[in-house]
Protein backbone atom coordinates (compact mmCIF):
# COMPACT_ATOMS: atom_id res chain seq x y z
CA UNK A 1 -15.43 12.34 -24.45
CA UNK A 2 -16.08 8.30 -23.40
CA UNK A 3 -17.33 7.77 -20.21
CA UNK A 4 -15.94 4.96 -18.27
CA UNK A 5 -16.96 3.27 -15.30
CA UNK A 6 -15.27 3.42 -12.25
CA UNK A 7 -13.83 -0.37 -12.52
CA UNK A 8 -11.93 0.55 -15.61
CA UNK A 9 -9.52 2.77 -13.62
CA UNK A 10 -8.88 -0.53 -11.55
CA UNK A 11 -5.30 -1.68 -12.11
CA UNK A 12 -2.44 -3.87 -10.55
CA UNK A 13 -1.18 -0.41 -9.58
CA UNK A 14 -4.16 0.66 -8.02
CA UNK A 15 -4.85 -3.15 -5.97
CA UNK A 16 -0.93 -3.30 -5.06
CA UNK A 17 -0.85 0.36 -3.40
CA UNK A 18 -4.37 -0.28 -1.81
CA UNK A 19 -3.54 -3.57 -0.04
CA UNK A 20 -0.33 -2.50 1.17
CA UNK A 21 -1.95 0.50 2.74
CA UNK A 22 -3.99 -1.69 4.72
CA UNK A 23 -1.19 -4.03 5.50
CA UNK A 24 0.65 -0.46 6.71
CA UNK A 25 -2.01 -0.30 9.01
CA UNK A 26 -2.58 -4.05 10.24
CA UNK A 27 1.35 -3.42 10.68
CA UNK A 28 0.85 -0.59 12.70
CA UNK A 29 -1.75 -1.97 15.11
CA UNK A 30 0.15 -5.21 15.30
CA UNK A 31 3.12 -4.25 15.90
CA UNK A 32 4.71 -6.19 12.94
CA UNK A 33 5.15 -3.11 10.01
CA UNK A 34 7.65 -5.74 7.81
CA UNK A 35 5.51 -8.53 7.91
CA UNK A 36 1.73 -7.01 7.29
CA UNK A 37 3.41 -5.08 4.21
CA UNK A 38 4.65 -7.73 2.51
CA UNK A 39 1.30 -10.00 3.25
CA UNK A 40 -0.61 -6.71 1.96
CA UNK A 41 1.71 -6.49 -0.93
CA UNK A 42 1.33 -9.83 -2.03
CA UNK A 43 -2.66 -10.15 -1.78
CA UNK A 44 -2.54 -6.84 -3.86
CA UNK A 45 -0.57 -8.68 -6.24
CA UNK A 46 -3.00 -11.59 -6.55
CA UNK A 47 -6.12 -9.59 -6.52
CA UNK A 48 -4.94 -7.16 -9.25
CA UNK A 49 -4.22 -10.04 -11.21
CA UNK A 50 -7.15 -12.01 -10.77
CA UNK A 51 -9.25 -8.63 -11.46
CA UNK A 52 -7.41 -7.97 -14.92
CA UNK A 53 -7.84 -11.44 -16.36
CA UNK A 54 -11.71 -11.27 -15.42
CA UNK A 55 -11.60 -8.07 -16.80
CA UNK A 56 -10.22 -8.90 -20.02
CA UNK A 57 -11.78 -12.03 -20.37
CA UNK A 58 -15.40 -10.81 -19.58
CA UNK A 59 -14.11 -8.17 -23.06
């Protein structure tokens, strides 16, 4: 069985969920829930992205 490291199990998926859980949470405290999950959302979004292409262009 192939060992991988734990940055291969990174995905858009994985950065999507993950940032909107903390925007759940900045929505929470702020009082703003609609707001902080879309801005989570989208961040996820860009970082997922940003991760894959440096992952597949550092393969």
């Amino acid at each position: 069985m192939k060992k991988y490291k734990g940055s291969n199990y990174w995905s858009m998926g994985t950065s999507i969920g993950l940032c909107a859980a903390v925007g759940i949470v900045l929505g929470a405290l702020l009082q703003n829930l609609i707001l902080w999950l879309c801005v989570g959302a989208g961040v996820g979004v860009v970082l997922g992205a940003v991760l894959m292409l440096y992952k597949n262009k550092k393969s």
